[in-house]
C-alpha atoms as a PDB file:
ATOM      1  CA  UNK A   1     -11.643   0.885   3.277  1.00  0.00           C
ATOM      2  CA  UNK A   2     -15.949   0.864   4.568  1.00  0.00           C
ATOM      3  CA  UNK A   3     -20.407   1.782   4.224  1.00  0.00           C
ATOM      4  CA  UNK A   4     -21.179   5.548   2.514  1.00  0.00           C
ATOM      5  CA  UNK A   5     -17.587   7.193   2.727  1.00  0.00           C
ATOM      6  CA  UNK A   6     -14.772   6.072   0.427  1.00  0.00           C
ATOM      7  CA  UNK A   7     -15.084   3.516  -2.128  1.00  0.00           C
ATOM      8  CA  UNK A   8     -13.060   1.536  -0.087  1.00  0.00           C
ATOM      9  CA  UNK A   9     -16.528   0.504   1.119  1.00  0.00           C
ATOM     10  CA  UNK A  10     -19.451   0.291  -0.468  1.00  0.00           C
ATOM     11  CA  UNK A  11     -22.362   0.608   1.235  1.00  0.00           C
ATOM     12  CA  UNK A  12     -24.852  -2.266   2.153  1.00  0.00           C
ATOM     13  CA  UNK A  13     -21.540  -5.065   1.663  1.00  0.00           C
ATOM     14  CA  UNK A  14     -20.751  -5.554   4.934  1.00  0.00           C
ATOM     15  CA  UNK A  15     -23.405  -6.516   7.501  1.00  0.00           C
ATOM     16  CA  UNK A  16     -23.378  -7.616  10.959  1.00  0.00           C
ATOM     17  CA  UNK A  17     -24.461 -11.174  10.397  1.00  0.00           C
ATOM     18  CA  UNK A  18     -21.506 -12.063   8.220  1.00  0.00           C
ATOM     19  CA  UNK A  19     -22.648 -10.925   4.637  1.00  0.00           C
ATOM     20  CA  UNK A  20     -19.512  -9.312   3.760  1.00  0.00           C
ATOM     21  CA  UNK A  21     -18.350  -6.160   2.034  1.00  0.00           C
ATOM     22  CA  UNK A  22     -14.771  -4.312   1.391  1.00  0.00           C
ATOM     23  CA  UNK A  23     -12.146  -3.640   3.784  1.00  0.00           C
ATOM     24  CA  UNK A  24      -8.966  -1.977   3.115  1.00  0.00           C
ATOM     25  CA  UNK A  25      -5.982  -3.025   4.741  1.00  0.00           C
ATOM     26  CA  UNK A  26      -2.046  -2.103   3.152  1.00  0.00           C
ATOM     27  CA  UNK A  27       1.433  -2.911   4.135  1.00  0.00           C
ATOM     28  CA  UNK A  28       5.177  -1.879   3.411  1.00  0.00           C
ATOM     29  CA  UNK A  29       8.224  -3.621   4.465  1.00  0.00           C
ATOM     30  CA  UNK A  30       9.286  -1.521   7.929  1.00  0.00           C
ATOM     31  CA  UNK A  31      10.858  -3.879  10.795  1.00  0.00           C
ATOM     32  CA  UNK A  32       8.599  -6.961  11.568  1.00  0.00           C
ATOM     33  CA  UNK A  33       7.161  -6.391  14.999  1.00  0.00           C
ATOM     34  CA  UNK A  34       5.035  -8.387  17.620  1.00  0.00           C
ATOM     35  CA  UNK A  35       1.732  -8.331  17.202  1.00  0.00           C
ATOM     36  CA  UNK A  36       1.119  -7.246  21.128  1.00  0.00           C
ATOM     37  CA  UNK A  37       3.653  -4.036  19.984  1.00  0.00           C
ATOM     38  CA  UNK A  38       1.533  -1.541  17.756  1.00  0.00           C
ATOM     39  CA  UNK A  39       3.847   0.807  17.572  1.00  0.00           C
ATOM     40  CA  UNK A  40       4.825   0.848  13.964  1.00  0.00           C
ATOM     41  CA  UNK A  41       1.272  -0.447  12.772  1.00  0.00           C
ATOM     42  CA  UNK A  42       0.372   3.030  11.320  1.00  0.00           C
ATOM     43  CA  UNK A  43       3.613   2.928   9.033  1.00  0.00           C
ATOM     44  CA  UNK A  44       2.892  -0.793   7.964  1.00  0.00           C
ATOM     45  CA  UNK A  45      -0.872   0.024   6.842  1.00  0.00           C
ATOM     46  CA  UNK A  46       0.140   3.050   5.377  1.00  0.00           C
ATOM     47  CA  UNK A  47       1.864   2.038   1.834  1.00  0.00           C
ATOM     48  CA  UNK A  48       1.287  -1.126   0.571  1.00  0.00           C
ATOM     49  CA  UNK A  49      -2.474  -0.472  -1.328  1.00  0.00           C
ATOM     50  CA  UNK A  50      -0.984   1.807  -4.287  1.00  0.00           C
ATOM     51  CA  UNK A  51      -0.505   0.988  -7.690  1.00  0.00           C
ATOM     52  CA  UNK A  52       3.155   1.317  -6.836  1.00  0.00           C
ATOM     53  CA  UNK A  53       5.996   2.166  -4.108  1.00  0.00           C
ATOM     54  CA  UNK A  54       5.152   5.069  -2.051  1.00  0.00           C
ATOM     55  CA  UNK A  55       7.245   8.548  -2.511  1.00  0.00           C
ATOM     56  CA  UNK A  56       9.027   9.690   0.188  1.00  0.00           C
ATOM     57  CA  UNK A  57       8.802  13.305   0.740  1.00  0.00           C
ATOM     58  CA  UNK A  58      10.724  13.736   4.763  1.00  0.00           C
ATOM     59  CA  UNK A  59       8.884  11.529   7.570  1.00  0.00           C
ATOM     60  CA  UNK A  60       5.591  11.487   4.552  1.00  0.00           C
ATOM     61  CA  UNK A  61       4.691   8.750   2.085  1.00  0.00           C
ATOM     62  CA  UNK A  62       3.123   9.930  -0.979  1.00  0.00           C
ATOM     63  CA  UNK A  63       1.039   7.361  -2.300  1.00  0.00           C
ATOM     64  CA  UNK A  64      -0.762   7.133  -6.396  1.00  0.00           C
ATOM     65  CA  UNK A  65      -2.854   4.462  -6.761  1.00  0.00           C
ATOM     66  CA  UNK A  66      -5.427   5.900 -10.330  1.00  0.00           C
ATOM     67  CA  UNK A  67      -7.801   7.330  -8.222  1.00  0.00           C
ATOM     68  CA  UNK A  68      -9.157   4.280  -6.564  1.00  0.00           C
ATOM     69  CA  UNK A  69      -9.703   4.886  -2.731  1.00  0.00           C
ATOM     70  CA  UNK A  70      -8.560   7.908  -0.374  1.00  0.00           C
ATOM     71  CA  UNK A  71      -6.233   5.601   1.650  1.00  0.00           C
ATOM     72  CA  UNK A  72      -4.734   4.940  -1.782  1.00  0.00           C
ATOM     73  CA  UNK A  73      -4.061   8.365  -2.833  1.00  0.00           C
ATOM     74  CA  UNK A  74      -2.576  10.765   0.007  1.00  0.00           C
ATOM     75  CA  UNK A  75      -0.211  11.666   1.641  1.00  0.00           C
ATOM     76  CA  UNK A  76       0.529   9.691   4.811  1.00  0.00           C
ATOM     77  CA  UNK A  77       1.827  12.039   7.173  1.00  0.00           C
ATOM     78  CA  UNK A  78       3.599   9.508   9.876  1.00  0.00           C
ATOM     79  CA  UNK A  79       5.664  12.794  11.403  1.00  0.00           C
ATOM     80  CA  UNK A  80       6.388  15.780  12.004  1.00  0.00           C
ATOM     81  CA  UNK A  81       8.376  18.199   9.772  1.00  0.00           C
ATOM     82  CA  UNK A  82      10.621  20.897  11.254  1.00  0.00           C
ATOM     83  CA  UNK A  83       7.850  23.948  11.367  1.00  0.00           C
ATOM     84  CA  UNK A  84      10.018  26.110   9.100  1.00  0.00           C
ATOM     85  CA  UNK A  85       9.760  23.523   6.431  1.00  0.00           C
ATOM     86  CA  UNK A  86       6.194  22.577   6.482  1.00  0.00           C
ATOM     87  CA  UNK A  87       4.535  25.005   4.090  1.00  0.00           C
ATOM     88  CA  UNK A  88       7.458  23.576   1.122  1.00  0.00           C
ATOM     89  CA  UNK A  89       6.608  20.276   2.348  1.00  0.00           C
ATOM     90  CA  UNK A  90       2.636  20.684   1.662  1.00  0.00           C
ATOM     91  CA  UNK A  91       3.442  22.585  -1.972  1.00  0.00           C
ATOM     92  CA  UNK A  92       5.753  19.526  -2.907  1.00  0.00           C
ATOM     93  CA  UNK A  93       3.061  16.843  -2.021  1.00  0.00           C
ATOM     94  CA  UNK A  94       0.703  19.007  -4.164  1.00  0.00           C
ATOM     95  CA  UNK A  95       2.673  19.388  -6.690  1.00  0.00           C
ATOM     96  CA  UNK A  96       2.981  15.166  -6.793  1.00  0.00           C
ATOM     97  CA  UNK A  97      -0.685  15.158  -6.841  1.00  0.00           C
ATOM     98  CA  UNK A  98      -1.139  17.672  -9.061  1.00  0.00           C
ATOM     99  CA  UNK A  99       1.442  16.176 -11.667  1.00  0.00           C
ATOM    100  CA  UNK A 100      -0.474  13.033 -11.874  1.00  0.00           C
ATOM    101  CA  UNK A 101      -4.386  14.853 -12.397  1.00  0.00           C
ATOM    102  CA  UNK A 102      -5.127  13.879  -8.675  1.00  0.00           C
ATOM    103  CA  UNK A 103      -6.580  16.070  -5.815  1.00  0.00           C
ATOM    104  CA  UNK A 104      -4.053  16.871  -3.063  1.00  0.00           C
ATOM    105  CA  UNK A 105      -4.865  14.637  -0.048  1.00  0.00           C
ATOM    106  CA  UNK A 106      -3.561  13.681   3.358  1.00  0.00           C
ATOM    107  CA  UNK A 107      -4.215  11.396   5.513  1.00  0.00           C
ATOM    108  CA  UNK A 108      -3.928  12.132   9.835  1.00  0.00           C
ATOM    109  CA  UNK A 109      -4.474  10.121  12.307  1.00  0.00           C
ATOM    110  CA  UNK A 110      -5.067  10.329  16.199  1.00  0.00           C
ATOM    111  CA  UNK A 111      -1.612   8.176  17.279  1.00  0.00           C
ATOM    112  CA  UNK A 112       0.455  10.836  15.676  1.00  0.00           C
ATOM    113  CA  UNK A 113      -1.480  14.324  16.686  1.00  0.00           C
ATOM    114  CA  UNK A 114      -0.573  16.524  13.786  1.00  0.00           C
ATOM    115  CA  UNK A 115      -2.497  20.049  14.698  1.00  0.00           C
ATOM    116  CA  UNK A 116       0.502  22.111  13.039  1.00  0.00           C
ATOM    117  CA  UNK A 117      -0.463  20.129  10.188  1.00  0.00           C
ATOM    118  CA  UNK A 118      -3.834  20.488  10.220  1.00  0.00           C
ATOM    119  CA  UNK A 119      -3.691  24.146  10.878  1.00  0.00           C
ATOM    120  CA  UNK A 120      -1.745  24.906   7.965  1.00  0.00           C
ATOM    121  CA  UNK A 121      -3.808  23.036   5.833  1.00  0.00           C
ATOM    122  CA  UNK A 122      -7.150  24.282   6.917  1.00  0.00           C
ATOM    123  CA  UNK A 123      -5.815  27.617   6.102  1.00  0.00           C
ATOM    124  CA  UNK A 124      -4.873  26.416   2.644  1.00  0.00           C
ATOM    125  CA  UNK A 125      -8.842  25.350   2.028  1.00  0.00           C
ATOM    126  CA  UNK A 126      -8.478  21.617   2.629  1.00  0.00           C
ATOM    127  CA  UNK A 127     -11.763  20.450   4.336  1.00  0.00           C
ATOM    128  CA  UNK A 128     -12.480  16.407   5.699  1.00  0.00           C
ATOM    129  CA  UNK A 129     -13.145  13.908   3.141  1.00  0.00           C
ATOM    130  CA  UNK A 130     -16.514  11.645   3.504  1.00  0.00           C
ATOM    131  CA  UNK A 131     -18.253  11.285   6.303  1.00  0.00           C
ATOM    132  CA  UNK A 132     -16.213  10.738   9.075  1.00  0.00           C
ATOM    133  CA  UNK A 133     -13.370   9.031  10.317  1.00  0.00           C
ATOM    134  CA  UNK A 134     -11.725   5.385   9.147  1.00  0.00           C
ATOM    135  CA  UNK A 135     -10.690   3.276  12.096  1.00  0.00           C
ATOM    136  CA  UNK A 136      -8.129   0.738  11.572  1.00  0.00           C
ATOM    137  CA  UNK A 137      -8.893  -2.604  14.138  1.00  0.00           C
ATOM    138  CA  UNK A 138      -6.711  -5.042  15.091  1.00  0.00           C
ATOM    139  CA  UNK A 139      -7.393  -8.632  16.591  1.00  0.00           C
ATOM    140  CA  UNK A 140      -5.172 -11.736  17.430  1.00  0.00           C
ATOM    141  CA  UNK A 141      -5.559 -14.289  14.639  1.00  0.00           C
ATOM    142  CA  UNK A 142      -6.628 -16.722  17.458  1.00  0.00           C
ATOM    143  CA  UNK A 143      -9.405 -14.953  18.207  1.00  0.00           C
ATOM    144  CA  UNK A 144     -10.432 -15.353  14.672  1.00  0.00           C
ATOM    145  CA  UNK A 145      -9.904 -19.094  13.658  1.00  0.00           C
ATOM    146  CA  UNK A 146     -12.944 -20.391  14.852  1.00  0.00           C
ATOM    147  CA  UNK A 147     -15.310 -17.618  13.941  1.00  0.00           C
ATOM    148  CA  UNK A 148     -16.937 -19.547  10.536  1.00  0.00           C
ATOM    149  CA  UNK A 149     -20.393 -20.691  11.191  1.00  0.00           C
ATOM    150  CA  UNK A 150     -20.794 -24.350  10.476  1.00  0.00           C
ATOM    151  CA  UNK A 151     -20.145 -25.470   6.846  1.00  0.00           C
ATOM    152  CA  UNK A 152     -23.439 -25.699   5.681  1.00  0.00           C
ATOM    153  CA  UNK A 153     -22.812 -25.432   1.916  1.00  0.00           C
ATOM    154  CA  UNK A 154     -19.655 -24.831   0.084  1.00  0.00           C
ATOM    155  CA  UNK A 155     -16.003 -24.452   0.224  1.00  0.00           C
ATOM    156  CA  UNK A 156     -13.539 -21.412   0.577  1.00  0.00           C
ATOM    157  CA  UNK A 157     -10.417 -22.082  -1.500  1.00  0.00           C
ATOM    158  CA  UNK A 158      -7.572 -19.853  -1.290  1.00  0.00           C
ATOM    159  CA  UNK A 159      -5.306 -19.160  -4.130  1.00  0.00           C
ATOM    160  CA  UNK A 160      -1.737 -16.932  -4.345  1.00  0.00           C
ATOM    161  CA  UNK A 161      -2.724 -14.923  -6.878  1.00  0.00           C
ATOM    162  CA  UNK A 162      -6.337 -13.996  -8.247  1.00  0.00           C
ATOM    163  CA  UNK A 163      -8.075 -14.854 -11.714  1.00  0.00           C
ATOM    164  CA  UNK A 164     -10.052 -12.884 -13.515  1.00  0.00           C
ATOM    165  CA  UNK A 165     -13.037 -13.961 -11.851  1.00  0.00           C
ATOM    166  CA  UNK A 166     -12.300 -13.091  -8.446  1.00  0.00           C
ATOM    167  CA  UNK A 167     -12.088  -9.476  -9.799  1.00  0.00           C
ATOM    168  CA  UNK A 168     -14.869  -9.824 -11.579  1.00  0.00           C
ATOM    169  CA  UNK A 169     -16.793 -11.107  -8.560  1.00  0.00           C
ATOM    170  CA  UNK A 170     -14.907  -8.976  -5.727  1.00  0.00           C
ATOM    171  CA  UNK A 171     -15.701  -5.509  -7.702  1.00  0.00           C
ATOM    172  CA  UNK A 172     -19.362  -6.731  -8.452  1.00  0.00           C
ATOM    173  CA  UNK A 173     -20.187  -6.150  -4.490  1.00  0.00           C
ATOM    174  CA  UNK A 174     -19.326  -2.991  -4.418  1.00  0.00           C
ATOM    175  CA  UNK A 175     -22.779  -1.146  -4.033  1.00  0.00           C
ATOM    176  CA  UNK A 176     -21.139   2.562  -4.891  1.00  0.00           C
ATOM    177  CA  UNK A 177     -18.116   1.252  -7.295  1.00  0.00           C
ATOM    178  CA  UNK A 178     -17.276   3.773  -9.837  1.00  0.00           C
ATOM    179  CA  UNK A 179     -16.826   2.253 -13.051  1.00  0.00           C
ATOM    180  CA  UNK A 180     -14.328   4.200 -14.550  1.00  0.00           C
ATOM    181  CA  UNK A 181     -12.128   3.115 -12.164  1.00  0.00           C
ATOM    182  CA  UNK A 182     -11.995  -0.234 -12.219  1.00  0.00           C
ATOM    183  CA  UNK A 183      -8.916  -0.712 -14.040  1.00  0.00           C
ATOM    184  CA  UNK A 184      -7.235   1.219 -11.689  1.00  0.00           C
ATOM    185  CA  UNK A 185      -9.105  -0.947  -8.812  1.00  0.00           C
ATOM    186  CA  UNK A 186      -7.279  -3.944 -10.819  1.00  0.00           C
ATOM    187  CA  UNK A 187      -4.044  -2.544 -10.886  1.00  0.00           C
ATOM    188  CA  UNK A 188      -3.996  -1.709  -7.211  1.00  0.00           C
ATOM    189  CA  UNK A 189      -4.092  -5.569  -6.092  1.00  0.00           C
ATOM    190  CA  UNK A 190      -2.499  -6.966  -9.006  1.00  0.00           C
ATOM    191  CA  UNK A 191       0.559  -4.612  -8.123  1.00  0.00           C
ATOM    192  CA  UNK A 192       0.234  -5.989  -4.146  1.00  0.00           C
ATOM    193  CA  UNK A 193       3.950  -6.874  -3.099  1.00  0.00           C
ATOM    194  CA  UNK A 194       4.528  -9.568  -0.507  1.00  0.00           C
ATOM    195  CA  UNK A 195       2.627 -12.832   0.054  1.00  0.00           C
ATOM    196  CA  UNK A 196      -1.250 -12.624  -0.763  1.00  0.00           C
ATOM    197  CA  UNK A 197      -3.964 -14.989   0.082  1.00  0.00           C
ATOM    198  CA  UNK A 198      -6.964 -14.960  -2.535  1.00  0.00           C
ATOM    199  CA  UNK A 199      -9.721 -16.275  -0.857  1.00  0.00           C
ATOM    200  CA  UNK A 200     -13.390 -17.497  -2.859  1.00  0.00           C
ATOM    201  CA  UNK A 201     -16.107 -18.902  -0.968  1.00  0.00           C
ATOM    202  CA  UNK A 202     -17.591 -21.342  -3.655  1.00  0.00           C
ATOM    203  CA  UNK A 203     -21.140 -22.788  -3.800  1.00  0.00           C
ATOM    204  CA  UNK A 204     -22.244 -25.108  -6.693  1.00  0.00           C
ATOM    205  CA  UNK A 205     -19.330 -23.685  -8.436  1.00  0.00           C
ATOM    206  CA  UNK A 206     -20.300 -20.363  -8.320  1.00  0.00           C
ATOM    207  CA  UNK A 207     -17.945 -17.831  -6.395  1.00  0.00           C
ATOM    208  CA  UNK A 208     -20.293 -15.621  -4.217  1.00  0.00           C
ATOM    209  CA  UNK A 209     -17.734 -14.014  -1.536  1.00  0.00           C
ATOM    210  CA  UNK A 210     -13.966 -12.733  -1.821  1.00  0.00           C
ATOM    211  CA  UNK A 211     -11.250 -11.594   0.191  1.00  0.00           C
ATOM    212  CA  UNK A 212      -7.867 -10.640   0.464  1.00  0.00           C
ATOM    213  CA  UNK A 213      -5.452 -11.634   3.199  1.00  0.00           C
ATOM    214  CA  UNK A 214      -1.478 -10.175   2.843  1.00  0.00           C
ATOM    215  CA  UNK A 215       0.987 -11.147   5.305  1.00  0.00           C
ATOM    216  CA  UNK A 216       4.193  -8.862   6.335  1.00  0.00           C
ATOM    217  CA  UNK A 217       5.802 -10.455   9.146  1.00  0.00           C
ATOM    218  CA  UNK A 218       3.464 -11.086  12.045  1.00  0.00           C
ATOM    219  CA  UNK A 219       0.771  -9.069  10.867  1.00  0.00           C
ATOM    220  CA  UNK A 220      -1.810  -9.971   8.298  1.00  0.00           C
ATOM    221  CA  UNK A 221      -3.714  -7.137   6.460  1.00  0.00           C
ATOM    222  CA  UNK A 222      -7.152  -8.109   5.711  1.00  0.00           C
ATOM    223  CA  UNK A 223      -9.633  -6.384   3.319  1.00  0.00           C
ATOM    224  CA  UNK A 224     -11.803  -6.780  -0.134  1.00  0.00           C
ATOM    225  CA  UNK A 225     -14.457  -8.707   1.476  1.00  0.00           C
ATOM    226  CA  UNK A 226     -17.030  -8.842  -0.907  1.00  0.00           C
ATOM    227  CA  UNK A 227     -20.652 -10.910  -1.211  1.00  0.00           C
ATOM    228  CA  UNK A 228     -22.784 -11.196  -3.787  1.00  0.00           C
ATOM    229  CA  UNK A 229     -25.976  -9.052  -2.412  1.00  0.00           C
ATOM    230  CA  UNK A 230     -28.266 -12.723  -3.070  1.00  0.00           C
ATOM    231  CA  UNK A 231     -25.927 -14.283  -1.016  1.00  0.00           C
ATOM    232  CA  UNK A 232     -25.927 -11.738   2.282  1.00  0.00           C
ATOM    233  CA  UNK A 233     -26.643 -12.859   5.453  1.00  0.00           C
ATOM    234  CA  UNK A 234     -25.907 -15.803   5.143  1.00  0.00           C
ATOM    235  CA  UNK A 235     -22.459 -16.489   7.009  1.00  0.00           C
ATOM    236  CA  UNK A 236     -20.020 -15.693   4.118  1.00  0.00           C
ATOM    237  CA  UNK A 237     -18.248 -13.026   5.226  1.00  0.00           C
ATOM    238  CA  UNK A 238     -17.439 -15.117   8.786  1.00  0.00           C
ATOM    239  CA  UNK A 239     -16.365 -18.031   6.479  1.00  0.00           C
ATOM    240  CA  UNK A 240     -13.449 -16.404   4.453  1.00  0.00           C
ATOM    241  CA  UNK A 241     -12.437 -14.326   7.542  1.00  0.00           C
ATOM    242  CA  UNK A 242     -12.075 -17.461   9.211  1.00  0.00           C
ATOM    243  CA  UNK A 243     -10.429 -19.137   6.772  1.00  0.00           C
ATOM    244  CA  UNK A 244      -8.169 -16.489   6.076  1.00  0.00           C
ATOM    245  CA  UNK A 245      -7.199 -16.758   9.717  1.00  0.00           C
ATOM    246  CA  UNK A 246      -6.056 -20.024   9.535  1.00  0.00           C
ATOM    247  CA  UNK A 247      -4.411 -19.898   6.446  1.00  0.00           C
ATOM    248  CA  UNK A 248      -2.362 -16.560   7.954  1.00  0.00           C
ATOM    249  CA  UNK A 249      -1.548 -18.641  11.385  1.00  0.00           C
ATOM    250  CA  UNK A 250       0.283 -21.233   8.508  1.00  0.00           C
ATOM    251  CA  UNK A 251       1.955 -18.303   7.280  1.00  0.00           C
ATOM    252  CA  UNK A 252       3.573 -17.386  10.421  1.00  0.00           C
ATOM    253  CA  UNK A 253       1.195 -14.170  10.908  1.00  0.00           C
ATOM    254  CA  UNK A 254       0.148 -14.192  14.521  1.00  0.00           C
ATOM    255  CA  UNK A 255      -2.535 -10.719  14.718  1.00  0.00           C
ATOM    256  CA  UNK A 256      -4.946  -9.360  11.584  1.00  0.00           C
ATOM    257  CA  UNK A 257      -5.577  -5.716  10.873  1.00  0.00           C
ATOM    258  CA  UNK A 258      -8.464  -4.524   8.723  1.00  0.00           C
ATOM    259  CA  UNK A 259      -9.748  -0.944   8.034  1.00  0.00           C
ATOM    260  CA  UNK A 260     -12.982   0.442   8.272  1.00  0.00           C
ATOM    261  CA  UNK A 261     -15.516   3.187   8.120  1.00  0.00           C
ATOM    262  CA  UNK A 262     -15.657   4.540  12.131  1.00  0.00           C
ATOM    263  CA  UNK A 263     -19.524   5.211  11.899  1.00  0.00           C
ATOM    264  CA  UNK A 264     -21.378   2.450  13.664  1.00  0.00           C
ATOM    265  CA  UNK A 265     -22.634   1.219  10.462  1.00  0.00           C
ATOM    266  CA  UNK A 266     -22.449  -2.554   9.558  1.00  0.00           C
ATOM    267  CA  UNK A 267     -18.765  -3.190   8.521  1.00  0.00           C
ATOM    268  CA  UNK A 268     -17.858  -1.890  12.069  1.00  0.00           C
ATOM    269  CA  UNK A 269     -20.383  -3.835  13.864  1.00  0.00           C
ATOM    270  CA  UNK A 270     -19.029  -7.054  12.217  1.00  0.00           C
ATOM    271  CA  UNK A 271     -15.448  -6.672  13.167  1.00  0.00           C
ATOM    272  CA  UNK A 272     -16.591  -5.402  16.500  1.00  0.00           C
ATOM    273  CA  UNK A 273     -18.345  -8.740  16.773  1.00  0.00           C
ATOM    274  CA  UNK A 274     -15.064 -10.433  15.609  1.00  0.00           C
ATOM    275  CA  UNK A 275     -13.094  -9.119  18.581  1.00  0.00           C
ATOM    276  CA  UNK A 276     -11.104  -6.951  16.737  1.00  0.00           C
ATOM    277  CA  UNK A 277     -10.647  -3.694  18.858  1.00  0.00           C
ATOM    278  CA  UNK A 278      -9.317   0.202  17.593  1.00  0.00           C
ATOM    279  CA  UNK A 279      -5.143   0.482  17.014  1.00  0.00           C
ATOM    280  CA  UNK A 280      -5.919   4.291  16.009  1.00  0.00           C
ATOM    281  CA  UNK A 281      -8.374   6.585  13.681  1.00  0.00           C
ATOM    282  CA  UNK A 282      -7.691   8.536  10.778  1.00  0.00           C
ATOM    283  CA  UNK A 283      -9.007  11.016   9.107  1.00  0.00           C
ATOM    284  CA  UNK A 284      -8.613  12.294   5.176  1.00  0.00           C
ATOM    285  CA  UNK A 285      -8.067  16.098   4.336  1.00  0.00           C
ATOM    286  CA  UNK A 286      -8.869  17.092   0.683  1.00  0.00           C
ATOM    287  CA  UNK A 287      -7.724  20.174  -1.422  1.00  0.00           C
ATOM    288  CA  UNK A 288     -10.827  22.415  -2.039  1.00  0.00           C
ATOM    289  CA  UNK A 289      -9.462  23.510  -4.806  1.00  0.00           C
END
């Protein structure tokens, strides 16, 4: 998730000359697809960053991840209920939400055009989240394996599972982090299922840029880009991304996915530089009460 909306992004991370920042990208287990088929994308992104397995509630996941990001805690609503059953539907979810001291959120999207949804819950007081919509990219990992700048100091090293210090180091670049949530911010990617790639761009032995590459069949999610703001502008961000590329092609992933905030700022400019072009847009409804 990514600059001024959710604190999937934080804003000032990400710039367009490679500095880095926070992107949010999830997956489940549905059927592994081509990359070139995007059908099912919006059901693989949907699940994977919460604390633990989404709750099925019809054609809805029902996700609880502390607190820590919208995409993490809503209601993805990948289809439509039978009409007579919606307004049970919506009291269930917030009763899920409610039971675990969270606001009652859900999360459309533009590839599955929900307005009975979003009728009935503009009449129940929900109103749009942040400022605007999250767009979720997608590029072929080809496009993406030569896009480091020439090494000109360090190494990126890429791990299966992080230490302490890439947590440390990932949640330091978060310009609007929340601190009481950190441990819930922990949880989230210590509780990611499936095969991770932890990557650290090291200089003098100092880490100064993270991210997070998880593979589900042919698709790689990529997200927690983070650089330390002395280190900005300076090519990191391009280095792990590129890195992570490769290291997903020897994983058998063959197309990346990353989400981000759909305002023009600098984490969209940087993928839009990458080649990585819009799968579809979402949007997050919150209870007003």
């Amino acid at each position: 998730m990514l600059p001024g909306q959710y604190p999937a992004w934080g804003r000032g991370i990400l710039d367009p000359h490679g500095s880095g920042g926070l992107a949010l990208a999830v997956t489940i287990s549905p059927p592994r697809q081509d990359p070139a088929d995007e059908a099912g994308i919006e059901a693989l992104v949907a699940a994977t960053w919460a604390a633990a397995p989404p709750s099925p509630l019809g054609p809805w996941l029902l996700r609880a991840g502390g607190g820590f990001t919208p995409r993490a805690n809503a209601v993805a609503a990948l289809g439509s209920p039978v009409t007579s059953e919606l307004g049970a539907m919506i009291e269930q979810a917030e009763a899920f939400y409610a039971a675990r001291r969270l606001p009652a959120r859900f999360e459309l999207t533009d590839r599955q055009p929900n307005p009975a949804l979003a009728k009935a819950l503009a009449e129940r007081g929900y109103v749009t989240e942040g400022s605007g919509t999250e767009a979720t990219l997608v590029s072929p990992l080809r496009m993406l394996r030569s896009v480091a700048p020439p090494q000109r100091d360090g190494r990126v090293v890429i791990a299966a599972s992080p230490s302490p210090a890439w947590i440390d180091r990932w949640w330091s670049t978060l310009d609007d982090r929340d601190e009481s949530q950190r441990d819930a911010a922990a949880e989230l990617i210590w509780d990611l299922r499936g095969r991770c790639g932890f990557a650290a761009h090291l200089v003098d032995g100092e880490m100064v840029a993270t991210g997070l590459a998880h593979i589900d069949g042919s698709w790689m999610g990529l997200y927690c880009l983070g650089v330390a703001p002395e280190r900005r502008h300076r090519g990191s961000a391009r280095r792990i991304v590129g890195a992570l590329a490769t290291w997903g092609t020897a994983n058998a992933a063959r197309a990346a996915y990353v989400c981000v905030a759909d305002d023009g700022g600098a984490a969209r400019q940087l993928f839009d530089r990458l080649g990585f072009t819009v799968s579809y847009r979402s949007t997050f409804l919150r209870s007003g009460s």
